[in-house]
Protein backbone atom coordinates (compact mmCIF):
# COMPACT_ATOMS: atom_id res chain seq x y z
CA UNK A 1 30.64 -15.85 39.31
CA UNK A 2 33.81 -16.94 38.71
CA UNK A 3 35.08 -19.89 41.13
CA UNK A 4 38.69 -21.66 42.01
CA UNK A 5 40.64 -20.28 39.35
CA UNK A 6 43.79 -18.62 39.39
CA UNK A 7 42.83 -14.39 37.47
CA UNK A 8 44.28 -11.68 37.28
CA UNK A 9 42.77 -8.23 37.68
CA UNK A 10 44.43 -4.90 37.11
CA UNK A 11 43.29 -1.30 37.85
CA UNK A 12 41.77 -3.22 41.04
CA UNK A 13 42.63 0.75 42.65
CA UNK A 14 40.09 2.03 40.88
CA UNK A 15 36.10 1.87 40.91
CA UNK A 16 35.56 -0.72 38.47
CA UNK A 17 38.58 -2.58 39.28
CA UNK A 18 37.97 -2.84 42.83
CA UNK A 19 34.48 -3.47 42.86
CA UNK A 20 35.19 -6.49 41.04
CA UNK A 21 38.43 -7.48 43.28
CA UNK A 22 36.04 -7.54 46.29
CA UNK A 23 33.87 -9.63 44.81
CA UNK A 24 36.05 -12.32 43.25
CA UNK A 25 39.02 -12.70 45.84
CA UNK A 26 37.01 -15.10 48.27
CA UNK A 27 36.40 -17.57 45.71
CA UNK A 28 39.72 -17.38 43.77
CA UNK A 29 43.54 -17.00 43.97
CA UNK A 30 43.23 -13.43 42.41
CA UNK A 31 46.13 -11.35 41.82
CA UNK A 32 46.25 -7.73 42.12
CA UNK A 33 48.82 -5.76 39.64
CA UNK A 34 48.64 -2.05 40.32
CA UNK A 35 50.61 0.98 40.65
CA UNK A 36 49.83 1.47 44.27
CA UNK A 37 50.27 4.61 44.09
CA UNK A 38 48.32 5.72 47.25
CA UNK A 39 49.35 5.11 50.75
CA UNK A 40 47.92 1.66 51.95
CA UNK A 41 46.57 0.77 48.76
CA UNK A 42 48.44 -2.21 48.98
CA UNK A 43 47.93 -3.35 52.09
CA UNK A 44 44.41 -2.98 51.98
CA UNK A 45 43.99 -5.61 49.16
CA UNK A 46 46.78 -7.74 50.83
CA UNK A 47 44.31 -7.71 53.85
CA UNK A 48 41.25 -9.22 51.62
CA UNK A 49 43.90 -12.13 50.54
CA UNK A 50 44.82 -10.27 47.20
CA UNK A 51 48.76 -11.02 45.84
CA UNK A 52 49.45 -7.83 44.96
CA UNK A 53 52.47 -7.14 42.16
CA UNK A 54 53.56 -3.44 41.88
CA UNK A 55 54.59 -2.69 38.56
CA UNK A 56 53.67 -0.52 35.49
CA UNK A 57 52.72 -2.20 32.39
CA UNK A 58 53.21 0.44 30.06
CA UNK A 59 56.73 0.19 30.77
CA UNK A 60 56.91 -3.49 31.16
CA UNK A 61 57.24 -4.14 34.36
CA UNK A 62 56.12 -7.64 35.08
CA UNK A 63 58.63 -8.69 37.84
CA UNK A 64 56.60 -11.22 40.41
CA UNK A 65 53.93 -11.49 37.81
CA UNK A 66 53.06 -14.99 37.27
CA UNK A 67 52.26 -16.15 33.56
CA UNK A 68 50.02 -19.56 34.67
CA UNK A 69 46.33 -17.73 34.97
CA UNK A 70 43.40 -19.13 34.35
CA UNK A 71 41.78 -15.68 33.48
CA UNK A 72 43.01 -11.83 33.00
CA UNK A 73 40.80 -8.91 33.46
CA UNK A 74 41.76 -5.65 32.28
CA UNK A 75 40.63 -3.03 33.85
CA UNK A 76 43.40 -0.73 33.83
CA UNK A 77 43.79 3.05 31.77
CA UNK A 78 45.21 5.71 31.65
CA UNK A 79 41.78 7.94 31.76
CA UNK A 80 43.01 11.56 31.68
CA UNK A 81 46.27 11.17 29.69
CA UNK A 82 48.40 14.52 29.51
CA UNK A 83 49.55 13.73 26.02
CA UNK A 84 49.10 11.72 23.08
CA UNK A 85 52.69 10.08 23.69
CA UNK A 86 51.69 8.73 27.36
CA UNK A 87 47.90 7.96 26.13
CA UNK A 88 49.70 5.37 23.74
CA UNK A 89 52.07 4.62 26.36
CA UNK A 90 50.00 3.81 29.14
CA UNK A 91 46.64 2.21 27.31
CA UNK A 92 47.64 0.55 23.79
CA UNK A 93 51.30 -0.29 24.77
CA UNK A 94 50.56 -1.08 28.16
CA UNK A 95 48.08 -3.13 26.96
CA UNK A 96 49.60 -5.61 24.54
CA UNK A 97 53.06 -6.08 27.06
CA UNK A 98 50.38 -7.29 29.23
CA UNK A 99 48.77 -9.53 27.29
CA UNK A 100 52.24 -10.92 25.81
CA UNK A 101 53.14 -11.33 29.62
CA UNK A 102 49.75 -13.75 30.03
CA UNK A 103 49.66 -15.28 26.78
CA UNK A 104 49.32 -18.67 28.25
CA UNK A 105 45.90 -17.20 29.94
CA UNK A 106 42.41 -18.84 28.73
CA UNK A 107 40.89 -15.65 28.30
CA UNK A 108 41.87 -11.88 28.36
CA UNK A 109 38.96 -9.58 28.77
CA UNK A 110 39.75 -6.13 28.24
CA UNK A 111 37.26 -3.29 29.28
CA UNK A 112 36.84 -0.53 26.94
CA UNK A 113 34.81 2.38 26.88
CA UNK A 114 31.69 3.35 24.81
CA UNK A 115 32.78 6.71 24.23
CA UNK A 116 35.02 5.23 21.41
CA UNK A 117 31.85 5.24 19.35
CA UNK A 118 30.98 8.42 16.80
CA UNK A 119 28.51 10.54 17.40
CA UNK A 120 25.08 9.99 15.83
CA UNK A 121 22.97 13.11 14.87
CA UNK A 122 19.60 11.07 16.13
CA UNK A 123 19.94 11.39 20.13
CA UNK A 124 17.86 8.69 21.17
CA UNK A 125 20.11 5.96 18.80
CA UNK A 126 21.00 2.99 20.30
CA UNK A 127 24.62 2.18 19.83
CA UNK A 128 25.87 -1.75 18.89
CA UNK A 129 28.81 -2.92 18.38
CA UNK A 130 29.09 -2.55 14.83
CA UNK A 131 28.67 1.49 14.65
CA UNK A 132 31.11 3.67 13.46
CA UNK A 133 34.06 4.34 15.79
CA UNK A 134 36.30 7.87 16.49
CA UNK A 135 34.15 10.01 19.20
CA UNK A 136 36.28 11.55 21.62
CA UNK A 137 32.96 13.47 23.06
CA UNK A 138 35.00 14.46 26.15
CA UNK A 139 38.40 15.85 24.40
CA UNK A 140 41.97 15.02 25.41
CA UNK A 141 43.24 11.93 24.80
CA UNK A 142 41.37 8.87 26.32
CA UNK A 143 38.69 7.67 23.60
CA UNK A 144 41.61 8.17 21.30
CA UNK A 145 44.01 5.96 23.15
CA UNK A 146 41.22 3.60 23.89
CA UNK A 147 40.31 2.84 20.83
CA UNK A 148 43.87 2.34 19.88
CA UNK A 149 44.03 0.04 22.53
CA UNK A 150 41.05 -2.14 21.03
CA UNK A 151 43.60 -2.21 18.04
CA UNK A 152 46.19 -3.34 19.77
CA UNK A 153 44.12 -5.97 21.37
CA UNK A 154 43.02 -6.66 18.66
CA UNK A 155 46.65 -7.77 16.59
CA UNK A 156 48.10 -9.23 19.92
CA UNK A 157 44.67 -12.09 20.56
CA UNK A 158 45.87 -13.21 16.97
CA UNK A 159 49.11 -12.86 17.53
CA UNK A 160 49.87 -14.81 20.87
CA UNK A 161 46.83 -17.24 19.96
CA UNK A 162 45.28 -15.58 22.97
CA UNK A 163 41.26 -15.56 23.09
CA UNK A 164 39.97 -12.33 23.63
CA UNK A 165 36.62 -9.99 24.93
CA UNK A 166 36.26 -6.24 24.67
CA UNK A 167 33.96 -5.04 26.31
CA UNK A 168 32.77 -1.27 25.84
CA UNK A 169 31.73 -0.64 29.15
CA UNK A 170 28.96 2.17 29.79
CA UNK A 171 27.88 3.53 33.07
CA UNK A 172 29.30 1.61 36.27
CA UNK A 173 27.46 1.99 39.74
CA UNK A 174 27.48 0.13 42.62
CA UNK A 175 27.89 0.48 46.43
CA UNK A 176 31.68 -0.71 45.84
CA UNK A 177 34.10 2.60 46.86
CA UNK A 178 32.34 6.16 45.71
CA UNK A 179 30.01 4.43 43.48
CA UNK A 180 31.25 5.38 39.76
CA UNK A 181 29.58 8.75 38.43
CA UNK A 182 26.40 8.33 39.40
CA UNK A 183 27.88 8.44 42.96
CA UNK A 184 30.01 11.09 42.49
CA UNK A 185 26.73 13.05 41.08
CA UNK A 186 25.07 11.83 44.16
CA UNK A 187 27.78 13.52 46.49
CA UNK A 188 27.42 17.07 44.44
CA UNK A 189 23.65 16.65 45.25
CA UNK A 190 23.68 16.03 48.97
CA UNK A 191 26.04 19.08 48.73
CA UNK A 192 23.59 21.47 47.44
CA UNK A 193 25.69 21.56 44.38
CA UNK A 194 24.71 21.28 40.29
CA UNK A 195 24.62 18.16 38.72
CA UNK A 196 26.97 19.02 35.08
CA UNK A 197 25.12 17.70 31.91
CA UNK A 198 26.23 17.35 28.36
CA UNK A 199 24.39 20.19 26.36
CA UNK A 200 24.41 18.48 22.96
CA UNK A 201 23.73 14.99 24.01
CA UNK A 202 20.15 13.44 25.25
CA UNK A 203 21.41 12.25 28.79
CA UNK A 204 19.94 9.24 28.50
CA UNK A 205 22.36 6.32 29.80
CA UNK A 206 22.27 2.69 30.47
CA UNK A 207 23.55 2.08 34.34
CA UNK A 208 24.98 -1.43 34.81
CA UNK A 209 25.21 -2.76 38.89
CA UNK A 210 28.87 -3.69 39.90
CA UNK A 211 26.51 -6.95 40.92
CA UNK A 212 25.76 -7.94 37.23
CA UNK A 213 29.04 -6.89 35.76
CA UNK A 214 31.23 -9.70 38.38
CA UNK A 215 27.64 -12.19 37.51
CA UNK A 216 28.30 -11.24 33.51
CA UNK A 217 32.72 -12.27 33.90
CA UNK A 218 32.40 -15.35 33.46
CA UNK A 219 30.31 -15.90 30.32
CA UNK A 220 32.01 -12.63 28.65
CA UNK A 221 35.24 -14.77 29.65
CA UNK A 222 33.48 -17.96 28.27
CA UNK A 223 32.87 -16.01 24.74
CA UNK A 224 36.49 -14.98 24.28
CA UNK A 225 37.84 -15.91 20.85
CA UNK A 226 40.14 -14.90 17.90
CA UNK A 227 39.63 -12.32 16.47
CA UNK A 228 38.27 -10.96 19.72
CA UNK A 229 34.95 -10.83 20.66
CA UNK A 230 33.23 -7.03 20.35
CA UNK A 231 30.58 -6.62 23.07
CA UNK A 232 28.83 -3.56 24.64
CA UNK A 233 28.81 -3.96 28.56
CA UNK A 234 25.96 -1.45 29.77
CA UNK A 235 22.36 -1.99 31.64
CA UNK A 236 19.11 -3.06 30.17
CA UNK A 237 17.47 -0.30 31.71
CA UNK A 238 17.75 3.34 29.72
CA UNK A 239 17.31 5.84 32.36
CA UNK A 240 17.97 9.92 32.07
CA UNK A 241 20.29 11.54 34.35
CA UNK A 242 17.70 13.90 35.58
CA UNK A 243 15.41 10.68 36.16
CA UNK A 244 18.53 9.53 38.37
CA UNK A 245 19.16 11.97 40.12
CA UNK A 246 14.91 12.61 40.82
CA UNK A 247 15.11 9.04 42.37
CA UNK A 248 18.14 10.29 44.66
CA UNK A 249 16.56 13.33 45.47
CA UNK A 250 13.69 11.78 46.86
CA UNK A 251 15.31 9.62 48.57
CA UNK A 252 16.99 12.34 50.40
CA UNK A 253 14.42 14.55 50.30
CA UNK A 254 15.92 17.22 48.31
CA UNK A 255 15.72 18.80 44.75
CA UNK A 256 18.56 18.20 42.84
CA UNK A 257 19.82 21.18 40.12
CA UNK A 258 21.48 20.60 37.06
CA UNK A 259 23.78 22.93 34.70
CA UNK A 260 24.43 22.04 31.10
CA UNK A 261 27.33 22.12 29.22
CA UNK A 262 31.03 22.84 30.65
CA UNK A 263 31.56 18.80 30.92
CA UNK A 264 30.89 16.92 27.64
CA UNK A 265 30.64 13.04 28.42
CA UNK A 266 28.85 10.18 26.17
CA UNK A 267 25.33 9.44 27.48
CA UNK A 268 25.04 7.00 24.83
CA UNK A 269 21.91 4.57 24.46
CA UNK A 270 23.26 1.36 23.65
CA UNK A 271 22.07 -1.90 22.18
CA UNK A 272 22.76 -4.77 24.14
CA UNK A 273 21.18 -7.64 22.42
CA UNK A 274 24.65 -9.37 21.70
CA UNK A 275 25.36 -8.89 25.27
CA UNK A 276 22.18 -10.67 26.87
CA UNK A 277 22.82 -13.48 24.10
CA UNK A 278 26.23 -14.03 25.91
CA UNK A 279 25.25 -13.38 29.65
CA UNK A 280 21.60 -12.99 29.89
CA UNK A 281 19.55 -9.97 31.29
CA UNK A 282 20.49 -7.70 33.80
CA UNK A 283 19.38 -9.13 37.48
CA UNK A 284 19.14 -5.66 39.07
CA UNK A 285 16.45 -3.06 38.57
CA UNK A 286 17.75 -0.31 37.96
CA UNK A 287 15.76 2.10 40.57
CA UNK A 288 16.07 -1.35 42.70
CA UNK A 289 19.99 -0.97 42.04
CA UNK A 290 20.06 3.30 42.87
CA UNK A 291 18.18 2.62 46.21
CA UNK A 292 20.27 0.17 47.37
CA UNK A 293 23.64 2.73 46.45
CA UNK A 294 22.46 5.46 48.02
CA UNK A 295 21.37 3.18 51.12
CA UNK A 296 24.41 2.00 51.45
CA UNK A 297 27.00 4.95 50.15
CA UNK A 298 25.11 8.34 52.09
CA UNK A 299 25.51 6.21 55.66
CA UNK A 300 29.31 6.10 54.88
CA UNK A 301 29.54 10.01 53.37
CA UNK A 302 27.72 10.84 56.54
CA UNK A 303 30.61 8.92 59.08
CA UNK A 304 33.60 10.16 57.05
């Protein structure tokens, strides 16, 4: 847990982002550099003693932005681009302007996504950071632009002597917000609808806790280096999407239904033996982690 240092978090609007935010900004002077696109977005982290800078850093707009942080984290993208021209724009671009803006920083991490890896013919392999790269399992242009990004990231930690962590993040959950997409799935269920699963893939993924990704900031921070440090950020625990959803629906004492194919997304396995040598294990069980989501989320979806 990071501790009395001056970081700065973007895409803090988001699941991720914000889940993070919470946790940090009563033990830090965290900033919060957003869009704010959404009506009392802003305030609402103002009220939780975030400094919140509007600005878009795809086009450069660092006005009010300090340069003197201890720590950057990245969470920020563009994840449903509507071209190729504002993928590049908004995620490699946006990227490296940001990272020239904090070069004096100690450490940029910069999330990235697993679904930048290529596709294996074996299901059931386990994915590590040296695998071949150029997936784009769920079309358009995100992995594309995020992998460009990594590029990007890559050229500007050399270039502004800037020490550097990607991390490939997997699948987020947490009782932060909506939960990530095991949330979401959780929603469709409660409302008697189908939970969508890839049809070529084995549905097996790796949840990681919102809990162990803020515990795991600061030694992926501590690891930053030149050339930047390549990590995959993803839970301990394989679990398949059916088994997921099985622990929800007994929970809430319902059978959830699935339908395959119609939304292709990675369910990668991943191997995350560099990341325990940097941060240690995973501190929450996974079913552990579920119970305590849907504990907490289904009493809020129930007084909305």
């Amino acid at each position: 847990m990071l501790n009395d240092k001056k970081v700065l978090i973007t895409g803090l609007t988001g699941n991720l982002g914000g889940g993070i935010a919470a946790a940090l900004a009563p033990h830090n002077e965290l900033w919060g550099y957003a869009r704010y696109s959404q009506a009392g977005q802003q305030q609402f982290w103002q009220d939780k003693g975030v400094l919140t800078v509007v600005g878009d850093f795809g086009d450069g707009q660092f006005a009010g932005l300090p340069t003197d942080f201890d720590y950057v984290i990245h969470c920020a993208a563009n994840c449903d681009p509507s071209s190729y021209q504002q993928g590049m724009h908004d995620n490699p671009q946006g990227t490296a302007l940001l990272m020239a803006h904090c070069r004096n920083a100690k450490a940029f991490l910069h999330i990235s996504t697993i679904g930048v890896y290529a596709a294996k013919p074996d299901p059931l392999h386990a994915y590590c950071e040296t695998d071949n790269t150029g997936g784009a399992v769920m079309g358009g242009h995100y992995e594309g632009t995020k992998l460009a990004t990594e590029g990007a990231v890559w050229a500007m930690a050399s270039h502004l002597g800037l020490p550097t962590t990607v991390a490939r993040l997997g699948v987020q959950y947490g009782t932060y917000h909506d939960g990530g997409m095991l949330g979401i799935f959780l929603r469709m269920m409660l409302a008697g609808h189908p939970i969508p699963l890839p049809a070529h893939q084995s549905n097996i993924i790796q949840p990681i806790s919102d809990d162990d990704v803020v515990r795991f900031l600061g030694p992926l921070l501590d690891a930053a280096a030149i050339p930047p440090t390549l990590v995959n950020l993803a839970g301990d625990e394989p679990i398949a999407t059916r088994d997921a959803m099985a622990h929800f629906g007994k929970l809430a004492g319902v059978t959830p239904t699935f339908a395959e194919g119609g939304f292709e997304y990675p369910t990668y396995q991943l191997d995350c033996t560099k990341r325990r040598a940097i941060t240690g294990p995973c501190q929450v069980p996974i079913l552990d982690g579920l119970t305590r989501m849907y504990n907490t989320l289904v009493p809020r979806l129930k007084g909305a």
